[in-house]
C-alpha atoms as a PDB file:
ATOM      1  CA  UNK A   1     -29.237 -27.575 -11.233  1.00  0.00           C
ATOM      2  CA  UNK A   2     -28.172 -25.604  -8.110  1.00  0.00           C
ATOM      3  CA  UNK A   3     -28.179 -27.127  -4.642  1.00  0.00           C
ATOM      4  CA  UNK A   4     -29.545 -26.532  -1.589  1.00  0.00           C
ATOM      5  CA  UNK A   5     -26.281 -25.122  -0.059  1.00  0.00           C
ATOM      6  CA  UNK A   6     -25.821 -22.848  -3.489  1.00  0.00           C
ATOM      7  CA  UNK A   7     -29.585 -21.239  -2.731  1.00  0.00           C
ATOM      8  CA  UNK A   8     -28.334 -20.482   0.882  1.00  0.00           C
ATOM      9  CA  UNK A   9     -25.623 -19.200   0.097  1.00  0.00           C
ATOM     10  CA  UNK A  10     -27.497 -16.892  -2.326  1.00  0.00           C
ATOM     11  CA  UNK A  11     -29.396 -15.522   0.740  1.00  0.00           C
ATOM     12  CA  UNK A  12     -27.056 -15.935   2.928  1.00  0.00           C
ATOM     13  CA  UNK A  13     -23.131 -15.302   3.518  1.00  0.00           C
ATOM     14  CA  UNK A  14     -20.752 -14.605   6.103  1.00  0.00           C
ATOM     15  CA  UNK A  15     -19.023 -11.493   6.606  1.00  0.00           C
ATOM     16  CA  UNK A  16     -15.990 -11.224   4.720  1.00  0.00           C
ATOM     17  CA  UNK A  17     -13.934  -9.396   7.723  1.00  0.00           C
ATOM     18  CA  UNK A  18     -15.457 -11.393  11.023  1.00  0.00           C
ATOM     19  CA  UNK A  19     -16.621 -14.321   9.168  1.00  0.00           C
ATOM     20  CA  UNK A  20     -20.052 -14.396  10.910  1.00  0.00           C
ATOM     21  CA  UNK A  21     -23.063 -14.685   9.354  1.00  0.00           C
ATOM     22  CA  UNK A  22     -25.143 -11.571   8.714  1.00  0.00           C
ATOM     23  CA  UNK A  23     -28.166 -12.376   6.819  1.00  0.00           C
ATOM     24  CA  UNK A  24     -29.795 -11.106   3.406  1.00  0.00           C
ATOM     25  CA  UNK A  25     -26.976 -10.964   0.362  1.00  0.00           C
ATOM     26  CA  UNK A  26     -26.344  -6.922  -0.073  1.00  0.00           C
ATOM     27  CA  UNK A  27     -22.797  -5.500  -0.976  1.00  0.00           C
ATOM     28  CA  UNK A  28     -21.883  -2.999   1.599  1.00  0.00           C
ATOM     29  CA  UNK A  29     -18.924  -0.254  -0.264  1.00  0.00           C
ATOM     30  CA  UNK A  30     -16.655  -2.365   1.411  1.00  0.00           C
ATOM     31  CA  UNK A  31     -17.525  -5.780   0.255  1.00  0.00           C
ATOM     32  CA  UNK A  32     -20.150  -8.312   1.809  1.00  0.00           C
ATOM     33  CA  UNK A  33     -19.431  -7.135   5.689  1.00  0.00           C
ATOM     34  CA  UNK A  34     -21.780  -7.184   8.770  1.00  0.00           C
ATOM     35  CA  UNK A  35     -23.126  -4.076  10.658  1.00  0.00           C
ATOM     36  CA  UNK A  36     -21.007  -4.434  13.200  1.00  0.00           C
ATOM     37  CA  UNK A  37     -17.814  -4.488  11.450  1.00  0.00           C
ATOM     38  CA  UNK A  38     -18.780  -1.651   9.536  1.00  0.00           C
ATOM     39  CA  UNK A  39     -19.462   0.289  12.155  1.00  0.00           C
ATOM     40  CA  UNK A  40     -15.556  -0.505  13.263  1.00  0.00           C
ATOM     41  CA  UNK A  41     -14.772   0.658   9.253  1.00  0.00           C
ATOM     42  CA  UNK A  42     -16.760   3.849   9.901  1.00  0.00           C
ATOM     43  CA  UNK A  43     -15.140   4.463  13.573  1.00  0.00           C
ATOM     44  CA  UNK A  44     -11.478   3.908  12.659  1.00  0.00           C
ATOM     45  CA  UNK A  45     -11.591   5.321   9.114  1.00  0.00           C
ATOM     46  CA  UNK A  46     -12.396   9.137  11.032  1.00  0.00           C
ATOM     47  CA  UNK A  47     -10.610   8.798  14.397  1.00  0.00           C
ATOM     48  CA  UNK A  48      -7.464   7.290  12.581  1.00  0.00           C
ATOM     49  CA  UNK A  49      -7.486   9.004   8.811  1.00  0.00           C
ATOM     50  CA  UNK A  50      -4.950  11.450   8.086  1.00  0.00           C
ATOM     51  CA  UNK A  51      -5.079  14.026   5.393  1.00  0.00           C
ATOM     52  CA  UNK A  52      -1.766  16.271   5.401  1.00  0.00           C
ATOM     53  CA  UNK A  53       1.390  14.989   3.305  1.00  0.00           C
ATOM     54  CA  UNK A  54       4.675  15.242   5.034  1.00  0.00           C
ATOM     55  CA  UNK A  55       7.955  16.106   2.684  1.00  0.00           C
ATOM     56  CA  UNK A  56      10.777  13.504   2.972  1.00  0.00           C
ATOM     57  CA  UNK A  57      14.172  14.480   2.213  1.00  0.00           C
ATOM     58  CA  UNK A  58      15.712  11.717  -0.718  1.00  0.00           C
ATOM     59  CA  UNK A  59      19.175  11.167  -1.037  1.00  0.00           C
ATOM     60  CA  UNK A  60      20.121  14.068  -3.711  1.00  0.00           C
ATOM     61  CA  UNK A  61      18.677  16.060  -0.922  1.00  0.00           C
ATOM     62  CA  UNK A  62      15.779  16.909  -3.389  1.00  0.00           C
ATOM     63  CA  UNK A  63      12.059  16.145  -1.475  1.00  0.00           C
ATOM     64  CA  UNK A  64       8.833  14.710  -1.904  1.00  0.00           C
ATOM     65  CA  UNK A  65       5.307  14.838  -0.403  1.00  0.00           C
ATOM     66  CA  UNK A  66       4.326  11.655   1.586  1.00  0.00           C
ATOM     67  CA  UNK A  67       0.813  10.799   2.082  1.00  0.00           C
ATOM     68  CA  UNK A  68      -0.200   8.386   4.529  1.00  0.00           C
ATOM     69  CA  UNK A  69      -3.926   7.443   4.896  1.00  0.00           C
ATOM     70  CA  UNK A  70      -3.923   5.915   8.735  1.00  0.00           C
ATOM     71  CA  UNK A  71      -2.332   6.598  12.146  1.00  0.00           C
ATOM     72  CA  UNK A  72      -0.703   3.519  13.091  1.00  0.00           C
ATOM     73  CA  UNK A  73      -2.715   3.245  16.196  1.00  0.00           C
ATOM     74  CA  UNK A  74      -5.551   1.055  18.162  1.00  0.00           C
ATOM     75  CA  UNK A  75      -8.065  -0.255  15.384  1.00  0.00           C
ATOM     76  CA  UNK A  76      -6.103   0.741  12.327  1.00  0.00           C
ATOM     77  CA  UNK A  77      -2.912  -1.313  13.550  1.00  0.00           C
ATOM     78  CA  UNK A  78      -5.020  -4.569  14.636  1.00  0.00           C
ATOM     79  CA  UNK A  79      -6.296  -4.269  10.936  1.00  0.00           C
ATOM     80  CA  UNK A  80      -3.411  -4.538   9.833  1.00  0.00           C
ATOM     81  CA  UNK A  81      -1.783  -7.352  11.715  1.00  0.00           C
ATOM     82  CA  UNK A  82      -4.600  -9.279  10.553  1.00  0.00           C
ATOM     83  CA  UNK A  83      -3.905  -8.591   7.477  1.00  0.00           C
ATOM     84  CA  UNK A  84       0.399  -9.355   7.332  1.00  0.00           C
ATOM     85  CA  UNK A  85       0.482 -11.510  10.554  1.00  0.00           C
ATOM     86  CA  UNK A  86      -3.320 -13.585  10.619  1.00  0.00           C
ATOM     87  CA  UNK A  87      -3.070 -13.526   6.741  1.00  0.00           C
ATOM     88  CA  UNK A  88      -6.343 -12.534   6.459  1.00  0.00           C
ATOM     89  CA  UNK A  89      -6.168 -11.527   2.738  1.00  0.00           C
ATOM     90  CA  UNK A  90      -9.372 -10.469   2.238  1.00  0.00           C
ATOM     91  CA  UNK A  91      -8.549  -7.283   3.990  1.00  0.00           C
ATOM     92  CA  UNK A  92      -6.919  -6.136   0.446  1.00  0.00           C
ATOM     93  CA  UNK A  93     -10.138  -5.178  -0.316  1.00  0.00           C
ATOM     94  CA  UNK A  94     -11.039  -3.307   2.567  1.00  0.00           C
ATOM     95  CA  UNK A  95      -7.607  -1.486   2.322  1.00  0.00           C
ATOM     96  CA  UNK A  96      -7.955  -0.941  -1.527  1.00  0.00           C
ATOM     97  CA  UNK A  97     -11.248   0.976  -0.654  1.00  0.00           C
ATOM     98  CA  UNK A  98      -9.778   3.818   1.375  1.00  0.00           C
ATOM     99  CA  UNK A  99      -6.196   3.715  -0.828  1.00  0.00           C
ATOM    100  CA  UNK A 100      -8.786   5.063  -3.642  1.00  0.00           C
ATOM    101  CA  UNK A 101     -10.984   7.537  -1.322  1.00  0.00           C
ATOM    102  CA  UNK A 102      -7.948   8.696   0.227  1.00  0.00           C
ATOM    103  CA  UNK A 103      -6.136   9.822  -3.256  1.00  0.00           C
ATOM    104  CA  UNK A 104      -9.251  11.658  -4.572  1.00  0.00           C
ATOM    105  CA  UNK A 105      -9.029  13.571  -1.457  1.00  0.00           C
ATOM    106  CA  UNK A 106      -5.560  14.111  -1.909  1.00  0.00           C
ATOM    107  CA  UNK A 107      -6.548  15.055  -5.311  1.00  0.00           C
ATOM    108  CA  UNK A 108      -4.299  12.360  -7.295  1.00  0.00           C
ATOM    109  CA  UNK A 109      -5.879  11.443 -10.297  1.00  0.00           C
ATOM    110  CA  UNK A 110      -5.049   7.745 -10.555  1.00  0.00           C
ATOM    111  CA  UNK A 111      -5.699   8.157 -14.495  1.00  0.00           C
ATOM    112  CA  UNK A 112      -2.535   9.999 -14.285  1.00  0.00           C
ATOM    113  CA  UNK A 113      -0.454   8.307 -11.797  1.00  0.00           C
ATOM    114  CA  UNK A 114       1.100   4.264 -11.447  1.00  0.00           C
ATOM    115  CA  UNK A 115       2.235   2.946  -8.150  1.00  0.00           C
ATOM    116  CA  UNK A 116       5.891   1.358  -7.750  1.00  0.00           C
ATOM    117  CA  UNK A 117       5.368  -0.731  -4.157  1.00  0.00           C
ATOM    118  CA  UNK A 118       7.916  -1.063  -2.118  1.00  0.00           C
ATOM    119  CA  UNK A 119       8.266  -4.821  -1.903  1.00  0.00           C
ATOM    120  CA  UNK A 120       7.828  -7.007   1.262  1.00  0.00           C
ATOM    121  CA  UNK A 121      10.400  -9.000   3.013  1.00  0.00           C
ATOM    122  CA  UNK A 122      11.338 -11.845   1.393  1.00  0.00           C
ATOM    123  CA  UNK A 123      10.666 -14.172   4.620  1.00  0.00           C
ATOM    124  CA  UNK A 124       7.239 -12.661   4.879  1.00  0.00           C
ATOM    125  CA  UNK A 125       6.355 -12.821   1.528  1.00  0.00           C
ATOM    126  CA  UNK A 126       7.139 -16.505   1.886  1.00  0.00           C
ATOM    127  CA  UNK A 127       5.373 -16.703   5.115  1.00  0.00           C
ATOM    128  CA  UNK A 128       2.195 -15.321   4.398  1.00  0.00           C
ATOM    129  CA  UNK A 129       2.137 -15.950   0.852  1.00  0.00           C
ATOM    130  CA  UNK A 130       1.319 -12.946  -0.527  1.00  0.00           C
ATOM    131  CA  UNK A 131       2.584  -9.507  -0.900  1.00  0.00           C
ATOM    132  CA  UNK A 132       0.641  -7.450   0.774  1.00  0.00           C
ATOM    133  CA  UNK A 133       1.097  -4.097  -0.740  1.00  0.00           C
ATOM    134  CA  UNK A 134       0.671  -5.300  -4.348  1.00  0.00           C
ATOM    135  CA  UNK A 135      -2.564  -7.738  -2.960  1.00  0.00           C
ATOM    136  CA  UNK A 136      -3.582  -3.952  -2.185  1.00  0.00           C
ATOM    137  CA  UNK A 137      -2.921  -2.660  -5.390  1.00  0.00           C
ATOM    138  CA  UNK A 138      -4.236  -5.153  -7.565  1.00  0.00           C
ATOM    139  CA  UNK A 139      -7.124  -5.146  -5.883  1.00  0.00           C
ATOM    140  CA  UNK A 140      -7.551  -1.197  -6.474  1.00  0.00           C
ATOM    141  CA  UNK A 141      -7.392  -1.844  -9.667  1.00  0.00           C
ATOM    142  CA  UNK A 142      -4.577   0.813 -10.302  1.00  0.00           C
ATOM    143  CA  UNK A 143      -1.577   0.480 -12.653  1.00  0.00           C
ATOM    144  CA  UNK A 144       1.485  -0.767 -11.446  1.00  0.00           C
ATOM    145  CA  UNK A 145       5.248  -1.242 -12.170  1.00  0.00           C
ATOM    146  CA  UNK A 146       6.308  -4.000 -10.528  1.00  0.00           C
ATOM    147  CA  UNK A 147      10.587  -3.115 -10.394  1.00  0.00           C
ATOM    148  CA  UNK A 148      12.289  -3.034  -7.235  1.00  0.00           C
ATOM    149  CA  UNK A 149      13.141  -6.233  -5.812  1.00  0.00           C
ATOM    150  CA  UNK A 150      15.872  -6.676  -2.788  1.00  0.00           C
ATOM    151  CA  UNK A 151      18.552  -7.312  -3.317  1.00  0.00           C
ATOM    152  CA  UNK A 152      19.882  -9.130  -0.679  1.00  0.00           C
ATOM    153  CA  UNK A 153      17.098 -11.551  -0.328  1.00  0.00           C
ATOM    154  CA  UNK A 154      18.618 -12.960   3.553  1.00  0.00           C
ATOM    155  CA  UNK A 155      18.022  -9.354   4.676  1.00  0.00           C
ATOM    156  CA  UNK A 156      16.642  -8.769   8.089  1.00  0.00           C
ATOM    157  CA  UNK A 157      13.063  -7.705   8.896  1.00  0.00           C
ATOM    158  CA  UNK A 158      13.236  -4.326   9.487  1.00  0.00           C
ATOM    159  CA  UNK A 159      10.457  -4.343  11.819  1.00  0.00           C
ATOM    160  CA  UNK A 160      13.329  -6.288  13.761  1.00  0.00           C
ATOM    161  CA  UNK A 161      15.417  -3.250  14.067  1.00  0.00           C
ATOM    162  CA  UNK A 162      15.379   0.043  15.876  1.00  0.00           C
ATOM    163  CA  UNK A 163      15.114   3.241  13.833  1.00  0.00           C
ATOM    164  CA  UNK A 164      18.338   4.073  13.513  1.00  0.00           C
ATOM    165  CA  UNK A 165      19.551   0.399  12.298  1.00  0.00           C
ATOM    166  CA  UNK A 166      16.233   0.562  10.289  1.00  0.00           C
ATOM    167  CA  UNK A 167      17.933   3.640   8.223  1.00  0.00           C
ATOM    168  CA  UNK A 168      20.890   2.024   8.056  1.00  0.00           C
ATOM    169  CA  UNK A 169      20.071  -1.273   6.753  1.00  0.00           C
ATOM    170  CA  UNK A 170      18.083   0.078   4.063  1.00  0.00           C
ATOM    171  CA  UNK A 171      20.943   1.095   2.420  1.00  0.00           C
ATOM    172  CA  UNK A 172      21.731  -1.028  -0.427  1.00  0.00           C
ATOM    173  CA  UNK A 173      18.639  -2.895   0.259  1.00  0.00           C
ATOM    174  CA  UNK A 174      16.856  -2.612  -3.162  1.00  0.00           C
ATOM    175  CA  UNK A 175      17.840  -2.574  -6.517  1.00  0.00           C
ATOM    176  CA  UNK A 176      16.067  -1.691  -9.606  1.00  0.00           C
ATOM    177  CA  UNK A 177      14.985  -2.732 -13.288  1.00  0.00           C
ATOM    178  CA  UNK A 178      16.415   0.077 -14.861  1.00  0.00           C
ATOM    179  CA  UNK A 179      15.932  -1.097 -18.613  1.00  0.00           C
ATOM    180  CA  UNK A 180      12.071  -1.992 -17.722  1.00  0.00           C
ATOM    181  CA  UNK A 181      11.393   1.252 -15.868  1.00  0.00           C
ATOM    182  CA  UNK A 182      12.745   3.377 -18.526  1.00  0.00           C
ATOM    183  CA  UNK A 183      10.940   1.475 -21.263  1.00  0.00           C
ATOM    184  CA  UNK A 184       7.582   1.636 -19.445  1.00  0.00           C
ATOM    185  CA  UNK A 185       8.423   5.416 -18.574  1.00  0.00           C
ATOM    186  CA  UNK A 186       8.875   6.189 -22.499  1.00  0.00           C
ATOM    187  CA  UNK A 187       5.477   4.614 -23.285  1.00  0.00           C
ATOM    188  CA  UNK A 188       3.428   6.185 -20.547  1.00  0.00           C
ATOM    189  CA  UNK A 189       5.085   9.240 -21.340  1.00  0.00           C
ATOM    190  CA  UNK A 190       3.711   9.485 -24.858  1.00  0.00           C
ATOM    191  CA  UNK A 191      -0.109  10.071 -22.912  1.00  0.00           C
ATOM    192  CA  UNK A 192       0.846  13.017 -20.569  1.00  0.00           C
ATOM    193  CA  UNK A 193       2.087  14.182 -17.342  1.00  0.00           C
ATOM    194  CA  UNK A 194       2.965  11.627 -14.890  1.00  0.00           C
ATOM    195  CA  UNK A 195       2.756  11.035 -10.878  1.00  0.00           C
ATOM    196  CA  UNK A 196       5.005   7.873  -9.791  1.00  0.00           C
ATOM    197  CA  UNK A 197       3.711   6.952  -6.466  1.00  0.00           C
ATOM    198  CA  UNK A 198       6.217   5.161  -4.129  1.00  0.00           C
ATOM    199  CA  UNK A 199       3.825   2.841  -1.761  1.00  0.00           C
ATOM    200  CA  UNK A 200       4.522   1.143   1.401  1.00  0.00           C
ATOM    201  CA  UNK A 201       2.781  -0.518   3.992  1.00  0.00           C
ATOM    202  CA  UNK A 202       3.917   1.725   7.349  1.00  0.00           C
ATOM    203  CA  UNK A 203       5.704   4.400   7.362  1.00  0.00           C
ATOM    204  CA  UNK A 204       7.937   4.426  10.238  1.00  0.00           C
ATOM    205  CA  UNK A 205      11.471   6.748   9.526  1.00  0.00           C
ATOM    206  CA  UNK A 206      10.508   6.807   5.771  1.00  0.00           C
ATOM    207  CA  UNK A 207      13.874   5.679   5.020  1.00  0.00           C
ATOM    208  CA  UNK A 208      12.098   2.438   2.336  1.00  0.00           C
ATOM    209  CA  UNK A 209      10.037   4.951   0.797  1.00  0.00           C
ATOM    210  CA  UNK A 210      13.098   7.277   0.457  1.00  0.00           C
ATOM    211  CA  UNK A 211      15.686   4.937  -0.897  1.00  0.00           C
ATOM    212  CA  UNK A 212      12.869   3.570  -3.614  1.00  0.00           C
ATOM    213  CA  UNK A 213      12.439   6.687  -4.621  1.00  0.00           C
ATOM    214  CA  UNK A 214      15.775   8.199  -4.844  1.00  0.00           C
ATOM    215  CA  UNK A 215      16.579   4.486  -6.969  1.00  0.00           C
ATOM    216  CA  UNK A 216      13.615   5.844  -9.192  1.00  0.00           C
ATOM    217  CA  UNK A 217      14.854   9.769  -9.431  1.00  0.00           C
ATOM    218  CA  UNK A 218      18.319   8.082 -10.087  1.00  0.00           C
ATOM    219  CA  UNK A 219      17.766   5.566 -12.989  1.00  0.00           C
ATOM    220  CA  UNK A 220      14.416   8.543 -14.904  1.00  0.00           C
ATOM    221  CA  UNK A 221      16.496  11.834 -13.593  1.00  0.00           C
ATOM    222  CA  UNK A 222      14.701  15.259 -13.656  1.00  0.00           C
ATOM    223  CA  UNK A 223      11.957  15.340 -16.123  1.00  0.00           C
ATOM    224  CA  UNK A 224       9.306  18.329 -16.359  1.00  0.00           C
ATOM    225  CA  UNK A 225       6.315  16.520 -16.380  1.00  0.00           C
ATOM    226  CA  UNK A 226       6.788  13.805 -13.917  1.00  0.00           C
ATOM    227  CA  UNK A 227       6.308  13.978 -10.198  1.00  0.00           C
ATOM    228  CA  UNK A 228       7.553  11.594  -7.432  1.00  0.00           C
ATOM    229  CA  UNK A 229       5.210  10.904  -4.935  1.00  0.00           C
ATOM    230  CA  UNK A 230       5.516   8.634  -1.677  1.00  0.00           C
ATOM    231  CA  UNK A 231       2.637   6.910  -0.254  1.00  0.00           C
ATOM    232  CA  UNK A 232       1.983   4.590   2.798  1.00  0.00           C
ATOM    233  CA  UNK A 233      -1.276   2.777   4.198  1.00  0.00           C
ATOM    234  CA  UNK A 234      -0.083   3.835   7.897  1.00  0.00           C
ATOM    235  CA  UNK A 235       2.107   6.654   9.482  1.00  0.00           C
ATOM    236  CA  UNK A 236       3.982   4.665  12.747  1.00  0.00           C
ATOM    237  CA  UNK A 237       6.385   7.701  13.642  1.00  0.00           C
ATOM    238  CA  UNK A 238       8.022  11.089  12.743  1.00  0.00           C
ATOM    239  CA  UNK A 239      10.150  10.238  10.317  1.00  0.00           C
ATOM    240  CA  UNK A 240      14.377  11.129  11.156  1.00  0.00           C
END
């Protein structure tokens, strides 16, 4: 037997994102939001989207293409803090959405591809309780390979730095599974040509994204049929 509050809720529900209530029961493509934060969705996802990769020099002084999907700017940026900083996990969701619109555009066939995330700080991890990269990925629904960790785990939030310390702290910053990657590497071989996708949260002077993936190109070296690819959920800055 259901209860009263179960039938309500079966009309009724509050909007994931504001948390006000918005009437009738009807999925939106983001999830159950109001009008009036999906009007914000609609506004920021064209005044803030970006749609041009940018190549980032790695350490063997080989490059990559970075995508980035927003300008780290005005509506885009409060999303996020509210996502790290007000915890508000639900916003995985909301982010997974335009992490999959954005790679068709870029015309990355996720079928193809699997996403190594940059892992968060330690002390925000542990803060917020969550990592919010992977909370984006798993909730995308997109294959991933869970093997860098830091590996100093008392390191400094970079966000805590300036650029130049930023590029310089990274150094050392993150080690690698090398056994697991080049087992799962073999396997996923075996169905085809390959995009590894390096993802991070902001991309500021690309230098996480860079030393993940040079890590990557290091432990797999140059093989024909796979491609390195960085990704972020925000562009901040021009990278160094």
């Amino acid at each position: 037997m259901h209860t009263v509050k179960e039938l309500l809720c079966y009309y009724f529900k509050n909007c994931e994102l504001c948390g006000k209530p918005y009437g009738k029961y009807e999925k939106q493509e983001y999830g159950y939001i109001c009008d009036e934060c999906l009007n914000d969705i609609n506004n920021a996802r064209i005044k803030h989207r970006m749609s041009f990769a940018m190549p980032l020099v790695l350490n063997d002084k080989s490059r990559i293409d970075v995508y980035s999907i927003f300008r780290y700017e005005e509506e885009a940026k409060d999303a996020l803090y509210a996502f790290k900083v007000n915890t508000k996990r639900s916003f995985a969701f909301l982010f997974s959405f335009f992490l999959k619109d954005s790679l068709k555009k870029w015309g990355i066939n996720s079928c193809d591809s699997v996403f190594i995330p940059v892992p968060a700080s330690v002390k925000g991890k542990r803060d917020r309780g969550y990592d919010q990269v992977m909370e984006v990925l798993i909730s995308s629904s997109l294959e991933v390979w869970d093997v860098v960790e830091h590996a100093n785990k008392t390191a400094v939030m970079q966000k805590k730095l300036s650029r130049e310390d930023r590029v310089l702290a990274v150094k050392g910053k993150y080690r690698i599974a090398t056994d697991q990657l080049k087992e799962l590497l073999n396997d996923r071989l075996k169905r085809g040509q390959l995009k590894i996708i390096i993802i991070d949260d902001v991309f500021t002077t690309g230098s996480s994204i860079r030393e993940v993936s040079s890590l990557v190109k290091e432990c797999i070296g140059t093989l024909p049929n796979v491609e390195i690819i960085g990704v972020s959920l925000f562009r901040d800055e021009q990278p160094l």
